[in-house]
PDB file of N, CA and C in Angstrom:
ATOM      1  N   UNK A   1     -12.232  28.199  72.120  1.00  0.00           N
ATOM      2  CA  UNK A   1     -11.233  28.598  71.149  1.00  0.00           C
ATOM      3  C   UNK A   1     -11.413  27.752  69.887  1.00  0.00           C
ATOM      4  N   UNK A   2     -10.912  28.560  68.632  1.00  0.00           N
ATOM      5  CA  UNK A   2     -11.273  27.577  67.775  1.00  0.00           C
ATOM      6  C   UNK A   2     -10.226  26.271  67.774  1.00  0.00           C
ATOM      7  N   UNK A   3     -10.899  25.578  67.035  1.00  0.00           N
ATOM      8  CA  UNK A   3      -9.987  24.396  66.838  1.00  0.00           C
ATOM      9  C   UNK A   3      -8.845  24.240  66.166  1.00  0.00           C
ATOM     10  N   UNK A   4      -8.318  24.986  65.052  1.00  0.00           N
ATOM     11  CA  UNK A   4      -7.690  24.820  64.537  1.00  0.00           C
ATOM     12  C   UNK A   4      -6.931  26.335  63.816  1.00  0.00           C
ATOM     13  N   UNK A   5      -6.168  26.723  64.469  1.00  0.00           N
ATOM     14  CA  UNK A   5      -5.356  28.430  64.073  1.00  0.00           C
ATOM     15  C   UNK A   5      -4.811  28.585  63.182  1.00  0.00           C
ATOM     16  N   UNK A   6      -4.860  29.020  61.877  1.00  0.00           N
ATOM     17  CA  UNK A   6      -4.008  29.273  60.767  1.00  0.00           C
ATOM     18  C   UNK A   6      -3.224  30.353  60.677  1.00  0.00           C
ATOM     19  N   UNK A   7      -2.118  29.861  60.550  1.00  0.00           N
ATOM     20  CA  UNK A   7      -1.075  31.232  60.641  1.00  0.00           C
ATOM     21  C   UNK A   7      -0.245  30.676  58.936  1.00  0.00           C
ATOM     22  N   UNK A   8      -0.164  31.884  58.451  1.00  0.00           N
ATOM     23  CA  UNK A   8       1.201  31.731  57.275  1.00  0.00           C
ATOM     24  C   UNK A   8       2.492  32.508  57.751  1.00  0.00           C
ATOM     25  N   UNK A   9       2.753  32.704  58.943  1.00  0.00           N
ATOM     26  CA  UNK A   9       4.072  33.064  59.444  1.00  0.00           C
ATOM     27  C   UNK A   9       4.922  32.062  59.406  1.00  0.00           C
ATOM     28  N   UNK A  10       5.964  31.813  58.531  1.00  0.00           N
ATOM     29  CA  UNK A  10       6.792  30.794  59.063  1.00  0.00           C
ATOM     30  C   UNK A  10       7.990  30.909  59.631  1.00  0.00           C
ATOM     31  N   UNK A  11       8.219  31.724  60.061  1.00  0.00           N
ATOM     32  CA  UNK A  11       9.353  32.016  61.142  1.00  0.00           C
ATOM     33  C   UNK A  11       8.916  32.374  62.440  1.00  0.00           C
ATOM     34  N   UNK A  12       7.443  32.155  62.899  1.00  0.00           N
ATOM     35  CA  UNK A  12       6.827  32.115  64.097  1.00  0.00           C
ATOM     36  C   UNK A  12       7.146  30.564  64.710  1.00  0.00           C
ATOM     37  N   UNK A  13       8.313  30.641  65.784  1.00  0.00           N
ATOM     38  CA  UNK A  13       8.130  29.377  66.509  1.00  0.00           C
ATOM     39  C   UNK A  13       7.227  28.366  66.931  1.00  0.00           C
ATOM     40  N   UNK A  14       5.835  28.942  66.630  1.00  0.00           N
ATOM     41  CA  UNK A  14       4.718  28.326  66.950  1.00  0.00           C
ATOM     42  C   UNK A  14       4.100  27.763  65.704  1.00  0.00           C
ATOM     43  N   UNK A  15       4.881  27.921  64.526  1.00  0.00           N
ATOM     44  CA  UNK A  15       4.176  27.326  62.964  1.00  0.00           C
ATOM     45  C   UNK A  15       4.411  26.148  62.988  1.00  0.00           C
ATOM     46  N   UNK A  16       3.509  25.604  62.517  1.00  0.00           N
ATOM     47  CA  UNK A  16       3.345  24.071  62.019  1.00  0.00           C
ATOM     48  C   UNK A  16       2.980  23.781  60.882  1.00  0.00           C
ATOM     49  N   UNK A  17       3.700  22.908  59.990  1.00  0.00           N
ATOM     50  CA  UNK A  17       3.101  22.207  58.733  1.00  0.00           C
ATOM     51  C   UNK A  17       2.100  22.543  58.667  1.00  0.00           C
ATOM     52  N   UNK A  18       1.167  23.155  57.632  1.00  0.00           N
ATOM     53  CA  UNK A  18      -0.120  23.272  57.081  1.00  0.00           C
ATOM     54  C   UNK A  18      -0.667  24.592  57.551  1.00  0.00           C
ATOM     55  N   UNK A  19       0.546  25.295  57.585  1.00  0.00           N
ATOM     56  CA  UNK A  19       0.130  26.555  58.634  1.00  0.00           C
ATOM     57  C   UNK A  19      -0.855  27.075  59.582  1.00  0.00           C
ATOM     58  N   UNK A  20      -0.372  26.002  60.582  1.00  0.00           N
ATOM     59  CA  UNK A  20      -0.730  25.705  61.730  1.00  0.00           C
ATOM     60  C   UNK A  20      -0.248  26.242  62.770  1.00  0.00           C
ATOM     61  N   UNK A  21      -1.521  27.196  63.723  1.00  0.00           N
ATOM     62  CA  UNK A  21      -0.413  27.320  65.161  1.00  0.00           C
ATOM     63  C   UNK A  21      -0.442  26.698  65.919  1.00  0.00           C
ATOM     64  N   UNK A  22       1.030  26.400  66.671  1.00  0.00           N
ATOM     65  CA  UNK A  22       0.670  24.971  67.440  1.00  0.00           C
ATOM     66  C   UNK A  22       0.848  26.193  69.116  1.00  0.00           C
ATOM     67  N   UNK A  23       0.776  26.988  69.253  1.00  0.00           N
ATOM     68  CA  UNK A  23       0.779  28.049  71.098  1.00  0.00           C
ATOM     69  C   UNK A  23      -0.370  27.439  71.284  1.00  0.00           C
ATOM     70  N   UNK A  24      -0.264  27.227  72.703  1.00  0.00           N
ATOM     71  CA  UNK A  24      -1.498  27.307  73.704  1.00  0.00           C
ATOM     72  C   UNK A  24      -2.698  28.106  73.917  1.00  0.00           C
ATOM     73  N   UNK A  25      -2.195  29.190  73.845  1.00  0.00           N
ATOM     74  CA  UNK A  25      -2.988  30.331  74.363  1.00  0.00           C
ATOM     75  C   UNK A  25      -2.824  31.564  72.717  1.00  0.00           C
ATOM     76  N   UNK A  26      -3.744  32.068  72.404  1.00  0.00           N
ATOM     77  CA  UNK A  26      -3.528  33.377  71.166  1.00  0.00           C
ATOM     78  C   UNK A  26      -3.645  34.700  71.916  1.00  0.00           C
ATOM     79  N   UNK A  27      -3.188  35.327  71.809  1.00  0.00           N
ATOM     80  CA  UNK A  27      -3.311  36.581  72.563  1.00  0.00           C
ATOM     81  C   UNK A  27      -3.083  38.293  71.667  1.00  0.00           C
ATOM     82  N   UNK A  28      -4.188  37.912  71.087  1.00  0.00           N
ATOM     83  CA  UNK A  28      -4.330  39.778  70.236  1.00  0.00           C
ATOM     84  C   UNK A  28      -4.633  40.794  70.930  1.00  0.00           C
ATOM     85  N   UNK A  29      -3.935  42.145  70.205  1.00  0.00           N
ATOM     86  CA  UNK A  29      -4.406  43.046  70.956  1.00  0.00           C
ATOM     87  C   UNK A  29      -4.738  44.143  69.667  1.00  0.00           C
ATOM     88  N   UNK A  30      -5.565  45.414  70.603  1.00  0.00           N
ATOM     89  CA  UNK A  30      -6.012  46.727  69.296  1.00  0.00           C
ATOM     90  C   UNK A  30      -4.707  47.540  69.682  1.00  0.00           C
ATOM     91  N   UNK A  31      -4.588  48.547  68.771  1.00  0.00           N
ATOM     92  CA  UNK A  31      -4.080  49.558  68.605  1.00  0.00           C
ATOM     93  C   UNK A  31      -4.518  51.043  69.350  1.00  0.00           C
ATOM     94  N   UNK A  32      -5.946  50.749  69.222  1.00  0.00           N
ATOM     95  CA  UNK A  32      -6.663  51.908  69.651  1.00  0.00           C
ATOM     96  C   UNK A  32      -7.437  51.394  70.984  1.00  0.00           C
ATOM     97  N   UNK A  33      -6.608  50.760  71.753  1.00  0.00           N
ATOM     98  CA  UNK A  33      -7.541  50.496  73.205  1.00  0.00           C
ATOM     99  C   UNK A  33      -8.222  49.234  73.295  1.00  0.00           C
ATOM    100  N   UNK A  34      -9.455  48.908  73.854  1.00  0.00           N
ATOM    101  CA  UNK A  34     -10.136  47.525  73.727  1.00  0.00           C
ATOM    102  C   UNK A  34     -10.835  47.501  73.079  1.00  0.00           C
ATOM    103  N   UNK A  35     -11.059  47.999  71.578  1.00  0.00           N
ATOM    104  CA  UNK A  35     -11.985  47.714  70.537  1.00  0.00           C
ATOM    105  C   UNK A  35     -10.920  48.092  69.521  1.00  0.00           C
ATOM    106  N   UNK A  36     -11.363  47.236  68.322  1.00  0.00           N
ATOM    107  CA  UNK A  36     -10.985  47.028  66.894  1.00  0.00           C
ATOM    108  C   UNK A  36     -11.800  47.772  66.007  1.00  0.00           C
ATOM    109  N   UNK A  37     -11.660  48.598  64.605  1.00  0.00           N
ATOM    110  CA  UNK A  37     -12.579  48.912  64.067  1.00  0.00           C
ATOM    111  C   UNK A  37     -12.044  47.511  62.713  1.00  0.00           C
ATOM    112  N   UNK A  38     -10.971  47.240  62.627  1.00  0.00           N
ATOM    113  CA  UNK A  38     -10.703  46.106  61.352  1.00  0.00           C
ATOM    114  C   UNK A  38      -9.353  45.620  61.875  1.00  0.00           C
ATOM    115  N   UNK A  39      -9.070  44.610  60.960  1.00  0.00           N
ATOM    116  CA  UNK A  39      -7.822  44.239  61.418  1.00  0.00           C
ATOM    117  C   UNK A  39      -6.585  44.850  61.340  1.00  0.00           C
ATOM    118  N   UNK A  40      -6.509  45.994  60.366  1.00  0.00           N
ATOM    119  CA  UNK A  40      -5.150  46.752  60.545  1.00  0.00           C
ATOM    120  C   UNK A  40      -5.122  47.310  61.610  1.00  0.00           C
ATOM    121  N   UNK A  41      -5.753  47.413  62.613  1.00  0.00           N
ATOM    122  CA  UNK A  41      -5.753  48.048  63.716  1.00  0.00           C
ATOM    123  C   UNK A  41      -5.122  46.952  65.398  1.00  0.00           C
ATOM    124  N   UNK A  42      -5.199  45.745  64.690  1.00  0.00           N
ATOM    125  CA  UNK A  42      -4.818  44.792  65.615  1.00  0.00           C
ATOM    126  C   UNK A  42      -3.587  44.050  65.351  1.00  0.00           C
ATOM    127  N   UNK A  43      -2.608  43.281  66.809  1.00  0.00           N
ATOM    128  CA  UNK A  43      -1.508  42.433  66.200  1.00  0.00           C
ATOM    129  C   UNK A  43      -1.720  40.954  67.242  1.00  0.00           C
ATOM    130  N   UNK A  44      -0.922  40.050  66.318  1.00  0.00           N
ATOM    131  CA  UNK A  44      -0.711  38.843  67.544  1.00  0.00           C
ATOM    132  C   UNK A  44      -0.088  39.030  68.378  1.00  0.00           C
ATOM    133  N   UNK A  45       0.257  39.307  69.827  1.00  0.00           N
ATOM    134  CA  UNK A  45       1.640  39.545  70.361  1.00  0.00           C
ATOM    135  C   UNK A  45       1.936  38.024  71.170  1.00  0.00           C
ATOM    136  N   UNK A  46       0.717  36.681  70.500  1.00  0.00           N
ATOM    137  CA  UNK A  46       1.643  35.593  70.917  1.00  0.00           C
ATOM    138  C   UNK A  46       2.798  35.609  69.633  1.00  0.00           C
ATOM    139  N   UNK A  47       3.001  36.193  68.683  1.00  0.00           N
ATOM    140  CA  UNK A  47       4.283  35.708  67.588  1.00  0.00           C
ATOM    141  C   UNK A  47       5.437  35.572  68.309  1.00  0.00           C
ATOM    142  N   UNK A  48       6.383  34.490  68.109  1.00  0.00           N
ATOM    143  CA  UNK A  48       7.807  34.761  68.547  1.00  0.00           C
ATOM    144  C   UNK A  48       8.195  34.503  67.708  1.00  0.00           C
ATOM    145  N   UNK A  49       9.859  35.053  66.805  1.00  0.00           N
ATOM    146  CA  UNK A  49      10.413  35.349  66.176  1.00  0.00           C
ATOM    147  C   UNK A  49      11.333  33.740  66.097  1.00  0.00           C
ATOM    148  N   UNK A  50      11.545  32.591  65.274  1.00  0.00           N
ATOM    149  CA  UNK A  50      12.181  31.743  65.432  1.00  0.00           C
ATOM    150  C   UNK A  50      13.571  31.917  65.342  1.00  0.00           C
ATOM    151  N   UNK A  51      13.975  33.119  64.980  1.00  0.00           N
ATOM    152  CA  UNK A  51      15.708  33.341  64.951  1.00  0.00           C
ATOM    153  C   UNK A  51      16.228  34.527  65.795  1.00  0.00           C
ATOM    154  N   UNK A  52      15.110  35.102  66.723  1.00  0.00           N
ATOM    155  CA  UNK A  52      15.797  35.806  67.795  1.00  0.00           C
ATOM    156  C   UNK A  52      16.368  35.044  69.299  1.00  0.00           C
TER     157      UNK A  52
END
């Protein structure tokens, strides 16, 4: 995994100073099955919402 995850979500419970993710594990998925043709086609579904 890489070393270091950049997220600019900051209402993701997992953001950190320097927009940083601090989760364990990243977990994306496609839209269209197990292949991507670009990224509009994919989401994080590690995000959690810091005010739900």
């Amino acid at each position: 995994m890489a070393k270091d995850v950049l997220c600019e979500v900051r209402n993701c419970v997992f953001w950190e100073e320097g927009n940083l993710c601090a989760a364990e594990e990243i977990y994306i998925v496609s839209h269209t099955g197990t292949q991507a043709e670009n990224r509009q086609e994919t989401d994080c579904k590690t995000f959690e919402s810091m005010f739900s």
